[in-house]
N, C-alpha and C. Protein backbone atom coordinates (compact mmCIF):
# COMPACT_ATOMS: atom_id res chain seq x y z
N UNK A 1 89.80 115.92 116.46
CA UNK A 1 90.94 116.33 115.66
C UNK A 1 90.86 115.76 114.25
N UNK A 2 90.23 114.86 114.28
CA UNK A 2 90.28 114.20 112.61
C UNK A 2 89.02 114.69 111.80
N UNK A 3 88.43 116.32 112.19
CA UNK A 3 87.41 116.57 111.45
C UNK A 3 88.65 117.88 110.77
N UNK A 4 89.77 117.92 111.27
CA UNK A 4 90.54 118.95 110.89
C UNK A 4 91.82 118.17 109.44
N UNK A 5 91.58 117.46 109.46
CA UNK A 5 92.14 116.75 108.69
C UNK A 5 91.17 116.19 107.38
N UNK A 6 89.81 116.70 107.30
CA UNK A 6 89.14 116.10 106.14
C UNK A 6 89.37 117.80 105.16
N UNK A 7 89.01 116.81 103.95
CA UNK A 7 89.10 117.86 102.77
C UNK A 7 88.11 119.06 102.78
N UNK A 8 88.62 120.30 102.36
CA UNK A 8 87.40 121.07 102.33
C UNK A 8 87.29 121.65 103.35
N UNK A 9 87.86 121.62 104.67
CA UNK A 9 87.45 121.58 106.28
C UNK A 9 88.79 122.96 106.46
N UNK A 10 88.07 123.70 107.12
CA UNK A 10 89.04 125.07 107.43
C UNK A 10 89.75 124.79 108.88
N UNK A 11 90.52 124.78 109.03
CA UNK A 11 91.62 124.62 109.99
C UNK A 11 91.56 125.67 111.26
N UNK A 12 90.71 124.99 111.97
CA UNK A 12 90.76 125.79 113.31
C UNK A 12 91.11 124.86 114.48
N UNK A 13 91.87 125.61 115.17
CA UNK A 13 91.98 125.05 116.42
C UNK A 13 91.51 125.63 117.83
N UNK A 14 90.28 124.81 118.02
CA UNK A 14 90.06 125.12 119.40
C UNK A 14 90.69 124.09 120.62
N UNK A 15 89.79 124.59 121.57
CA UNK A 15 90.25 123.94 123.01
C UNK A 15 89.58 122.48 123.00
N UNK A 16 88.83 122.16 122.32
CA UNK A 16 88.45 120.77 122.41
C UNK A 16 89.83 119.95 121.40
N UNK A 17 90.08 120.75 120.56
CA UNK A 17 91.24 120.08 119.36
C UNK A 17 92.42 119.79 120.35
N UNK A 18 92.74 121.14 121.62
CA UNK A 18 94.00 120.98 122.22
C UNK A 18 93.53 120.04 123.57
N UNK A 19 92.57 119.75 123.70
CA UNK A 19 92.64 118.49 124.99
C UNK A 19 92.54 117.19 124.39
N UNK A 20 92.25 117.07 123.15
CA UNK A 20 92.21 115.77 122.31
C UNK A 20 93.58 115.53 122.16
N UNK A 21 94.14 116.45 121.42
CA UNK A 21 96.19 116.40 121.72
C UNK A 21 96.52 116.37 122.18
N UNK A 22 96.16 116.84 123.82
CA UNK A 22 97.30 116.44 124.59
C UNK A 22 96.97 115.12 125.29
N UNK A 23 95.60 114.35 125.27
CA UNK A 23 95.25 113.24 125.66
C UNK A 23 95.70 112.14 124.77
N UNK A 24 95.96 112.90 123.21
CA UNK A 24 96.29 111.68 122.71
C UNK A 24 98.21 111.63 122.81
N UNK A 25 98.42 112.70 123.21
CA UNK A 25 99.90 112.79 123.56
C UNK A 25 100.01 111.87 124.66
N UNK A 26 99.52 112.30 125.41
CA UNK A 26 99.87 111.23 126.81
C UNK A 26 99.83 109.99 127.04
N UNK A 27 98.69 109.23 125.45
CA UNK A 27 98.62 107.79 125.60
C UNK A 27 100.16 107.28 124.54
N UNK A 28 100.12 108.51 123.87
CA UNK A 28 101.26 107.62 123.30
C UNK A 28 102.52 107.65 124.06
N UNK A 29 102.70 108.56 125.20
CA UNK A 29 104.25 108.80 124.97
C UNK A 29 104.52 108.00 126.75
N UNK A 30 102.75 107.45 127.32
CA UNK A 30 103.37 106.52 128.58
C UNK A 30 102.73 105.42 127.80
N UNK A 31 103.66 104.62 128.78
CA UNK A 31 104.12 102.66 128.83
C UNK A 31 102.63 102.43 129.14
N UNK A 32 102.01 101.54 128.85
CA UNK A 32 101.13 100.76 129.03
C UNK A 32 101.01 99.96 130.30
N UNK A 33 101.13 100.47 131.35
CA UNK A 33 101.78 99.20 132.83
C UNK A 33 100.49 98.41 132.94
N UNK A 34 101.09 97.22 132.80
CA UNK A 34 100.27 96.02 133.53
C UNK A 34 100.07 95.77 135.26
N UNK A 35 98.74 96.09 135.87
CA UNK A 35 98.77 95.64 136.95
C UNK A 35 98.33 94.25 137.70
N UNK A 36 98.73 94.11 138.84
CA UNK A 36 98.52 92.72 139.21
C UNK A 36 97.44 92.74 139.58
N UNK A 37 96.64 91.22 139.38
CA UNK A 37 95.13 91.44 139.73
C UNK A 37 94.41 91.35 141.51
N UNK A 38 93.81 92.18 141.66
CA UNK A 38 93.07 92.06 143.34
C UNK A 38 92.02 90.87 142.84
N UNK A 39 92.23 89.81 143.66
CA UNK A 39 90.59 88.99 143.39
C UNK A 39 89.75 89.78 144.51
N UNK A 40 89.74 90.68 145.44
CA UNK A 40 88.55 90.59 145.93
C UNK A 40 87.78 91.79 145.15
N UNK A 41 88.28 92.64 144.33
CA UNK A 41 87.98 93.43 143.23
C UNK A 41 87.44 92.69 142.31
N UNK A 42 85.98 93.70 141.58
CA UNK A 42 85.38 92.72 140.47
C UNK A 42 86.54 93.70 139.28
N UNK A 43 86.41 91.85 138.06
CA UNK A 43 86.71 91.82 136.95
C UNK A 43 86.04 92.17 135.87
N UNK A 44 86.96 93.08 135.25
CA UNK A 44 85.65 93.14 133.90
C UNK A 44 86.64 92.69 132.22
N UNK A 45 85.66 92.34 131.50
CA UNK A 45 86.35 91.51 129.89
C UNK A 45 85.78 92.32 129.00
N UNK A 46 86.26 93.10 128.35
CA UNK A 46 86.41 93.75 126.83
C UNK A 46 86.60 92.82 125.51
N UNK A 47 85.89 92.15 124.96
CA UNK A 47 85.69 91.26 123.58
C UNK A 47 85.67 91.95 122.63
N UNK A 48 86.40 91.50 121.73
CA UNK A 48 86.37 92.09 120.42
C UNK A 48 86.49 91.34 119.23
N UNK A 49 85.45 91.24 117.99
CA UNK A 49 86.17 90.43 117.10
C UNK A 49 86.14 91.30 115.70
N UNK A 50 86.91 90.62 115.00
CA UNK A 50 87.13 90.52 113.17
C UNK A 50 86.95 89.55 112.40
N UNK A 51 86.92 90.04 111.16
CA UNK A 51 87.37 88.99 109.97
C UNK A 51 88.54 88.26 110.45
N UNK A 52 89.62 88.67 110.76
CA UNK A 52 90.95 87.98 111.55
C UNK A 52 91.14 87.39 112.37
N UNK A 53 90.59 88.38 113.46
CA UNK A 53 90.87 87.09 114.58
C UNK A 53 90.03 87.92 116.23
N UNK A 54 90.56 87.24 117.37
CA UNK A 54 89.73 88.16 118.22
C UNK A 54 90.27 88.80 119.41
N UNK A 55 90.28 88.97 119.89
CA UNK A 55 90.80 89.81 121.23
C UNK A 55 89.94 90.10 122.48
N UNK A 56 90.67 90.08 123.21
CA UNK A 56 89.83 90.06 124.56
C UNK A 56 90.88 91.36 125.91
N UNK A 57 90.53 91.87 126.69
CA UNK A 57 91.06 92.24 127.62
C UNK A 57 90.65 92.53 129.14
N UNK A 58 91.30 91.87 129.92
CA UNK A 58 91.27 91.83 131.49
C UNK A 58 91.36 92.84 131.92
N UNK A 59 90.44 93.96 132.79
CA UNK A 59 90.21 94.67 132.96
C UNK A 59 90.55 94.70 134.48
N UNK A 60 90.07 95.50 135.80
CA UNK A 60 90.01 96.19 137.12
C UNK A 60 90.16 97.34 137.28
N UNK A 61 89.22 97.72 137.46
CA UNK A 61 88.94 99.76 137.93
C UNK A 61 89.75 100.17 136.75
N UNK A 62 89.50 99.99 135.72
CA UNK A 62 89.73 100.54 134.64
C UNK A 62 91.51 100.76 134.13
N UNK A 63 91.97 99.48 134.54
CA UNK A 63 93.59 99.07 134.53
C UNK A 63 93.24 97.69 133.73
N UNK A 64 94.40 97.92 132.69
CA UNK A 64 94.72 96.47 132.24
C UNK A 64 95.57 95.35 133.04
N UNK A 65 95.20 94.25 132.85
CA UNK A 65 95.75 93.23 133.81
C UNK A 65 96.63 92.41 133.06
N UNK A 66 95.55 92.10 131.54
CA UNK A 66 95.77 91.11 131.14
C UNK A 66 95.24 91.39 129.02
N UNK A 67 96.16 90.93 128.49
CA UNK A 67 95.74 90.86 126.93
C UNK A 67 95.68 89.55 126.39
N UNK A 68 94.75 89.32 125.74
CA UNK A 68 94.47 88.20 124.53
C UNK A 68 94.04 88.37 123.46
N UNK A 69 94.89 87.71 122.84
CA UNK A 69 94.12 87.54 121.11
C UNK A 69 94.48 86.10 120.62
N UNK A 70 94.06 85.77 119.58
CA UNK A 70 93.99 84.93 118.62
C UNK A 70 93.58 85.35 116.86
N UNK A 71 94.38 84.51 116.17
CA UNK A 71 93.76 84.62 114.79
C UNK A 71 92.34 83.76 114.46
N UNK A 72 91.99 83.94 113.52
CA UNK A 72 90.67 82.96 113.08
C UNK A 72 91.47 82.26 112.44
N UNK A 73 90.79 80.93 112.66
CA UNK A 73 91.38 79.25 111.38
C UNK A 73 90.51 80.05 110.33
N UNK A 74 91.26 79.19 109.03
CA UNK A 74 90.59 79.62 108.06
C UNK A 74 88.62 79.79 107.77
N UNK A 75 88.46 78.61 108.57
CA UNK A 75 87.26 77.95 108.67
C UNK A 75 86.17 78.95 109.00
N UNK A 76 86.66 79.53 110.29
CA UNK A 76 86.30 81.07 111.37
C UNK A 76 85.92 82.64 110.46
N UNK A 77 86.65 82.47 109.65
CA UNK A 77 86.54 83.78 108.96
C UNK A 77 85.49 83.88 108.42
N UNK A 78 84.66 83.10 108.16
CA UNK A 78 83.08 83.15 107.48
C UNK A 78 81.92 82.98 108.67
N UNK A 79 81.91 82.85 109.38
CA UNK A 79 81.60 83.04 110.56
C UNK A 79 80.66 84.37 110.72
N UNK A 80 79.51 84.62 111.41
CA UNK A 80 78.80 85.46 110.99
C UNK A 80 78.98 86.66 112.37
N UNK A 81 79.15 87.66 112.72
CA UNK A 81 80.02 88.54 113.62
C UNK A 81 79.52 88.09 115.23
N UNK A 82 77.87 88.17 115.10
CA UNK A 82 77.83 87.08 116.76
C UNK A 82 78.36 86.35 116.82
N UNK A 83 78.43 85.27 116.11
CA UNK A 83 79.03 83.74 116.72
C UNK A 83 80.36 84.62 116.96
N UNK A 84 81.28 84.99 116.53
CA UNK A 84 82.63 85.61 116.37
C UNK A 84 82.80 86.26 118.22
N UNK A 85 81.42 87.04 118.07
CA UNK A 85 81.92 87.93 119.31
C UNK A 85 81.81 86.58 120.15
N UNK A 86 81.14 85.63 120.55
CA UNK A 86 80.96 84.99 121.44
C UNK A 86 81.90 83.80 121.08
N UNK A 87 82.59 83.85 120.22
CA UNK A 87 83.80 82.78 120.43
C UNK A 87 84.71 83.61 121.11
N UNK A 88 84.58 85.06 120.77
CA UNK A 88 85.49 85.74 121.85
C UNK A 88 85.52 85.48 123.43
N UNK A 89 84.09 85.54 123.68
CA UNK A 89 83.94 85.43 124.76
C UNK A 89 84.33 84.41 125.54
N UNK A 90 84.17 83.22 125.16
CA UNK A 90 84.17 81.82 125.23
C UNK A 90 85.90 81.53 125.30
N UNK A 91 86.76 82.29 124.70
CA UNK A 91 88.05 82.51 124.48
C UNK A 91 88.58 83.44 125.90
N UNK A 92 88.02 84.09 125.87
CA UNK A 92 88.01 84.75 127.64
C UNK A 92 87.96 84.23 129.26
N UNK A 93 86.67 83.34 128.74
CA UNK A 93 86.39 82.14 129.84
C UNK A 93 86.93 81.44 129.83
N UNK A 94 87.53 80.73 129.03
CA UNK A 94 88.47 79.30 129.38
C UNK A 94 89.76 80.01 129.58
N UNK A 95 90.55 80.75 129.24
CA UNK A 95 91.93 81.57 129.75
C UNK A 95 91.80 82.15 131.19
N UNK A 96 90.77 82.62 131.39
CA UNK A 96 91.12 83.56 132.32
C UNK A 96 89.86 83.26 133.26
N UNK A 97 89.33 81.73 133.57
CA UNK A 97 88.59 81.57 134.34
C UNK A 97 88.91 81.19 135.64
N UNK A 98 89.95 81.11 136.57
CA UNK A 98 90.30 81.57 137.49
C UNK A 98 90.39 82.89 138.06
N UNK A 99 90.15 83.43 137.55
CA UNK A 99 89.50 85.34 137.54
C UNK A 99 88.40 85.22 137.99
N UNK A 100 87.55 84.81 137.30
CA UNK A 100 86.21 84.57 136.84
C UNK A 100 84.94 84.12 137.32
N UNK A 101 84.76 84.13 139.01
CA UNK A 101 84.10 83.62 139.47
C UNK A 101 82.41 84.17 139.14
N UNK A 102 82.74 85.29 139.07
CA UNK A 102 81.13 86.36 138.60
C UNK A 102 82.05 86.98 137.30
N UNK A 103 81.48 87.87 136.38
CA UNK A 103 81.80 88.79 135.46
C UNK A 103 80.82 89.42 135.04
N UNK A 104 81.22 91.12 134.57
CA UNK A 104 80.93 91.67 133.97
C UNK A 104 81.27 91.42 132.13
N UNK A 105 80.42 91.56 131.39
CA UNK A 105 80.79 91.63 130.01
C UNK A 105 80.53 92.79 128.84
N UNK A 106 81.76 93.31 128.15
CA UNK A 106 81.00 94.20 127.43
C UNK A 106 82.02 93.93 126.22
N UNK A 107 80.82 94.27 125.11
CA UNK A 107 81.46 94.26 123.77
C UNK A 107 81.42 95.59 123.08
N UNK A 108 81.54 95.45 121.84
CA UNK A 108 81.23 97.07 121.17
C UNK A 108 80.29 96.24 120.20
N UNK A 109 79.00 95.88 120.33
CA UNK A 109 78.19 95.48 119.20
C UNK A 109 77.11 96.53 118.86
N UNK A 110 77.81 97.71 118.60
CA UNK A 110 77.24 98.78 118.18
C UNK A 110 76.22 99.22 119.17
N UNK A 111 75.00 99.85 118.64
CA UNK A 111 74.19 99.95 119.85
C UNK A 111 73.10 98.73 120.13
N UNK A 112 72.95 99.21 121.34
CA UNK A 112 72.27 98.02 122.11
C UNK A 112 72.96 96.63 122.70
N UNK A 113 74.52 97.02 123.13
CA UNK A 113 75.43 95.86 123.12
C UNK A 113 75.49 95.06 124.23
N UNK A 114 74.63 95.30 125.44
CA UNK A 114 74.24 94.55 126.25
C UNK A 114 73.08 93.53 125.90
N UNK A 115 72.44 93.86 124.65
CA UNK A 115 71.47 92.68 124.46
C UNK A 115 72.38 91.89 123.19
N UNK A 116 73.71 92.44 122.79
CA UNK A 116 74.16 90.88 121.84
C UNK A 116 74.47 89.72 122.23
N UNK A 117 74.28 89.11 123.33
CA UNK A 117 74.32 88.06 123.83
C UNK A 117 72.95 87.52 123.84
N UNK A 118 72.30 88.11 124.52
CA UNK A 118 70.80 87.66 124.53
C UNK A 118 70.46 87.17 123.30
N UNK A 119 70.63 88.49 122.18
CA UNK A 119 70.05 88.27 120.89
C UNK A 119 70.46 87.48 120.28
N UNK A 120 71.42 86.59 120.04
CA UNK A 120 72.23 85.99 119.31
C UNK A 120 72.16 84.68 119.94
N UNK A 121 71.75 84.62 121.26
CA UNK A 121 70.85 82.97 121.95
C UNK A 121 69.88 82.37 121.50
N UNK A 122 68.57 83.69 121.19
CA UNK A 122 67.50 83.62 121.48
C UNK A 122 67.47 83.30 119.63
N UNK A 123 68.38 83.75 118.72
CA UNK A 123 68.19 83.94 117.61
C UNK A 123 68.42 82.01 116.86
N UNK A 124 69.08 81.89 118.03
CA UNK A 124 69.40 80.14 117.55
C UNK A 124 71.34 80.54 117.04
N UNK A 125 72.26 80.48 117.70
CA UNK A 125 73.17 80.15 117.21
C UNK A 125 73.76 79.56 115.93
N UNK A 126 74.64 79.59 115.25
CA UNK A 126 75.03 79.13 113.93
C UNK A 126 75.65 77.71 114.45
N UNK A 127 76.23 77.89 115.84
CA UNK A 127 77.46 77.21 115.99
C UNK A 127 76.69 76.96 117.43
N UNK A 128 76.05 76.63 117.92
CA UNK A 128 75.38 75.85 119.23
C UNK A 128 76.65 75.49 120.34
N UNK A 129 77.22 74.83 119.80
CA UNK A 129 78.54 74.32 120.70
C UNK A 129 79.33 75.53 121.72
N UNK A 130 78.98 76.66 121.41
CA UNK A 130 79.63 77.66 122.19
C UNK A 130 79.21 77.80 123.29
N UNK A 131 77.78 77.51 123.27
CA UNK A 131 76.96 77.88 124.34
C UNK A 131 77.03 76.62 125.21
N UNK A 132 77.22 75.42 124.94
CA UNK A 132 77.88 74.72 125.88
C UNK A 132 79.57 75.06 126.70
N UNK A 133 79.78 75.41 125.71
CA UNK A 133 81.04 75.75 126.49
C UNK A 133 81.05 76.91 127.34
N UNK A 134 80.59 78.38 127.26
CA UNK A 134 80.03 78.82 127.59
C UNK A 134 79.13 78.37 129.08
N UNK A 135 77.98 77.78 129.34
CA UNK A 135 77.79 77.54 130.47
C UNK A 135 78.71 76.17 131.43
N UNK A 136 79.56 75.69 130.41
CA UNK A 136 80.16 74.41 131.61
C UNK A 136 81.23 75.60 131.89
N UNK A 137 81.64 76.54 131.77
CA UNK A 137 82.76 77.77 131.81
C UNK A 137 82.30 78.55 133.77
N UNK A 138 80.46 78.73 132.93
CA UNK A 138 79.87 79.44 134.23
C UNK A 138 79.22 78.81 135.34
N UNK A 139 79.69 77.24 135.33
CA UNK A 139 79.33 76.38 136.53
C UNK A 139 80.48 76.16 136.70
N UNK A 140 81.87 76.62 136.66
CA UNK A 140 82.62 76.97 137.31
C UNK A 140 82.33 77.24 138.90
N UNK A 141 81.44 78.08 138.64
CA UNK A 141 81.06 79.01 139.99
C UNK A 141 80.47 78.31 140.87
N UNK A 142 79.83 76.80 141.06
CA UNK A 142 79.18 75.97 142.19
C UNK A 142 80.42 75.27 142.71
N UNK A 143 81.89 74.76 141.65
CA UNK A 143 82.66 74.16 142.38
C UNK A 143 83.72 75.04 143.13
N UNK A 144 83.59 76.53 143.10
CA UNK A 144 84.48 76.98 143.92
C UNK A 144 83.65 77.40 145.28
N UNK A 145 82.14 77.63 144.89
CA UNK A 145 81.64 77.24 146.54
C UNK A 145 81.66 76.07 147.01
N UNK A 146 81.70 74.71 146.29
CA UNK A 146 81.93 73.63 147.14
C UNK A 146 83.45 73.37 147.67
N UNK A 147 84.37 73.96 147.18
CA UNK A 147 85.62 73.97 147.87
C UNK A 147 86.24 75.50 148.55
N UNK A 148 85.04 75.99 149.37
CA UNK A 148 85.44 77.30 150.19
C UNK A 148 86.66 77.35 150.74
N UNK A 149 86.68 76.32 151.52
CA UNK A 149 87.85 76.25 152.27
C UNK A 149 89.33 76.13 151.77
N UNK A 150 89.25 75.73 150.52
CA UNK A 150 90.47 75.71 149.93
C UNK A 150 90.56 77.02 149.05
N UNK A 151 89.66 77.77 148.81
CA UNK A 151 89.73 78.98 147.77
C UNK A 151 89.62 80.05 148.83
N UNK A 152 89.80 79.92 150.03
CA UNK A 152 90.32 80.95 151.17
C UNK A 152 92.12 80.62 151.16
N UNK A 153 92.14 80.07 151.27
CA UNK A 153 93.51 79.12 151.32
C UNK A 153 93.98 79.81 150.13
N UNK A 154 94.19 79.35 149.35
CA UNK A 154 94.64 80.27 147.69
C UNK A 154 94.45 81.61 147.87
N UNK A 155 93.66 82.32 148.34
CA UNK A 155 93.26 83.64 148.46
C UNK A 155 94.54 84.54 149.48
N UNK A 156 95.03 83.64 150.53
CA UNK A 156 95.40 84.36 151.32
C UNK A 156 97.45 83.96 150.85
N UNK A 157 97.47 82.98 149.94
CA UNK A 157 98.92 82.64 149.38
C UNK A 157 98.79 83.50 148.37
N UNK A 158 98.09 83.74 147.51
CA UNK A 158 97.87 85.35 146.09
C UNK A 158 98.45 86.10 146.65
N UNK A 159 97.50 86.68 147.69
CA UNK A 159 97.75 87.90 148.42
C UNK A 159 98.83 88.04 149.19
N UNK A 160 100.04 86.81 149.49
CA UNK A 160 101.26 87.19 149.78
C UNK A 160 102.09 87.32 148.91
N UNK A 161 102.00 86.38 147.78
CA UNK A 161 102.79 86.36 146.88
C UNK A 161 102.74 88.07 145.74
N UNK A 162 101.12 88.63 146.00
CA UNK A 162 100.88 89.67 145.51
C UNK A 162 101.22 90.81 145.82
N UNK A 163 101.49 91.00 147.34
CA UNK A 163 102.48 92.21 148.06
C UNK A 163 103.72 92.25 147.85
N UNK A 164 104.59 90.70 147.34
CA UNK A 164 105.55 90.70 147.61
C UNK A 164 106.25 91.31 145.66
N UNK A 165 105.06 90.81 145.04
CA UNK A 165 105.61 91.21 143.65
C UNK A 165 105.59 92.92 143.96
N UNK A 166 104.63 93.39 144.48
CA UNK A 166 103.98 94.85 144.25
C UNK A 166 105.04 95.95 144.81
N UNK A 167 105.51 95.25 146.28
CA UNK A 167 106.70 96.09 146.89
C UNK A 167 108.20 95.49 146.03
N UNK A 168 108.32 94.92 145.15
CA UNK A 168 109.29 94.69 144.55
C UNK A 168 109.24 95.62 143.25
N UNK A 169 107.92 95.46 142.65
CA UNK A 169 107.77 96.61 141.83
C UNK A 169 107.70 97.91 141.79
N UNK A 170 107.51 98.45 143.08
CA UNK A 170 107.59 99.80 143.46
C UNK A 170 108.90 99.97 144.30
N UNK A 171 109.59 99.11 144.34
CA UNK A 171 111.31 99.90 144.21
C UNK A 171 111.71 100.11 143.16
N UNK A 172 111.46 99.64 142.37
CA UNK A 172 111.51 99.44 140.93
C UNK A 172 111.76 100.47 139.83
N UNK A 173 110.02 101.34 140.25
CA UNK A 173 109.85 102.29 139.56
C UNK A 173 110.14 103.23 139.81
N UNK A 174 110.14 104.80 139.13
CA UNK A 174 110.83 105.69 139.92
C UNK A 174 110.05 106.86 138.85
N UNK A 175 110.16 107.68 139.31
CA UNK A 175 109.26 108.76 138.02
C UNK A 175 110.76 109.56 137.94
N UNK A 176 110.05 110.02 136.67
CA UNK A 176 111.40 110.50 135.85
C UNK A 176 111.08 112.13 135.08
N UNK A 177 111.44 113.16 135.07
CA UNK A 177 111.25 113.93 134.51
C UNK A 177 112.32 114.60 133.62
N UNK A 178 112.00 115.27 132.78
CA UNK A 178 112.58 115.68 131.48
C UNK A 178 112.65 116.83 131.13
N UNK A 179 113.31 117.74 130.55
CA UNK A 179 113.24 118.96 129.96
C UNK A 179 113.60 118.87 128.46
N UNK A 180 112.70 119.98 126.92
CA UNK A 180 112.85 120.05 126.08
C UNK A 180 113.96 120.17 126.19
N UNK A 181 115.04 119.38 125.25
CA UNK A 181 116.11 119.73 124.98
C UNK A 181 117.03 118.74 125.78
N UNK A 182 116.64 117.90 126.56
CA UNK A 182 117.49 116.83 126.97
C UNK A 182 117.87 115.18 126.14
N UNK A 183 118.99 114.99 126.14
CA UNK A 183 118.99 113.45 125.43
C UNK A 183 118.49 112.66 126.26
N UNK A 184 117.75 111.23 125.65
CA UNK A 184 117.70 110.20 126.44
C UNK A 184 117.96 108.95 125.82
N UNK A 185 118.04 107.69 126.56
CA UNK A 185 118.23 106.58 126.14
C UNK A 185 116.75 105.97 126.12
N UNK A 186 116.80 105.23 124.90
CA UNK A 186 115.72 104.68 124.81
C UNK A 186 115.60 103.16 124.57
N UNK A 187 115.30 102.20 125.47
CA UNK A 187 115.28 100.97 124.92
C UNK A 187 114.13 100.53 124.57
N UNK A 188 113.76 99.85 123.41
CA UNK A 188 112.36 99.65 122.71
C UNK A 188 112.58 97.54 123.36
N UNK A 189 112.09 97.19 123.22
CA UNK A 189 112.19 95.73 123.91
C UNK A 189 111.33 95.15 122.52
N UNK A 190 111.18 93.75 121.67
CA UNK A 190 110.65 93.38 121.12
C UNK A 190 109.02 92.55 121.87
């Protein structure tokens, strides 16, 4: 749709223009629902950075769970865009490493974005210190096999406490339908 909007550009509308509209209709006009997380479902982390600051998001079967961001200290903003993505990352792991026992990772580092991690190791870091943090993040994963027995234990109190939010939330909700031409109330929440 935004090739219909450049200068010079003759105004047609096809069927690719009207499934782009109504897809982009539909993201704007539903709620964003947060779902609760399954641990026995894998996790996946969406990193993102800027000049500003960075962002991260908690993923499952393609549902948001969970959002993060941060600004950059002043210091950060000169920062060269790997180190950046991988302070993202690193910003992911320490928040949300109770999630985190294995992970998937993906960034948008243009193409080839499964090797910006690699490349940006192998290249020598600006900032070294990440990558410590970074692996004391992913030996996480030997002390929750040395305490099995207690991370069954936690597993099976989640999972009550997780039915009990889920059937509370689905009395909750209710689908709602509308006709052109009806009023509604709208509360916007800050």
């Amino acid at each position: 749709m935004t090739q219909l909007l450049k200068k010079d550009k003759k105004f047609e509308w096809t069927d690719k223009c009207e499934e782009s509209f109504q897809q982009l209709k539909l993201r704007l006009t539903s709620a964003p629902i947060l779902i609760m997380p399954d641990i026995t479902k894998p996790f996946d982390i969406y990193c993102d950075a800027s000049k500003i600051g960075l962002g991260c998001v908690l993923m499952q079967e393609g549902k948001v769970i969970s959002y993060l961001s941060r600004q950059l200290k002043q210091h950060e903003q000169n920062y060269p865009t790997h180190d950046l993505k991988l302070a993202a990352v690193v910003l992911a792991l320490k928040v949300w490493r109770h999630y985190l026992m294995e992970f998937s990772y993906n960034n948008d580092y243009q193409a080839g974005s499964e090797m910006a991690t690699f490349e940006a190791r192998t290249e020598g870091s600006a900032y070294p210190s990440n990558w410590s943090e970074v692996e004391k993040a992913k030996s996480l994963d030997q002390m929750f096999f040395e305490k099995q027995e207690k991370v069954h234990q936690i597993r099976e109190y989640l999972k009550t406490a997780q039915s009990r939010q889920k059937s509370y939330a689905d009395k909750r909700r209710r689908e709602m339908t509308f006709e052109i031409g009806d009023f509604v109330y709208l509360k916007v929440s800050p």
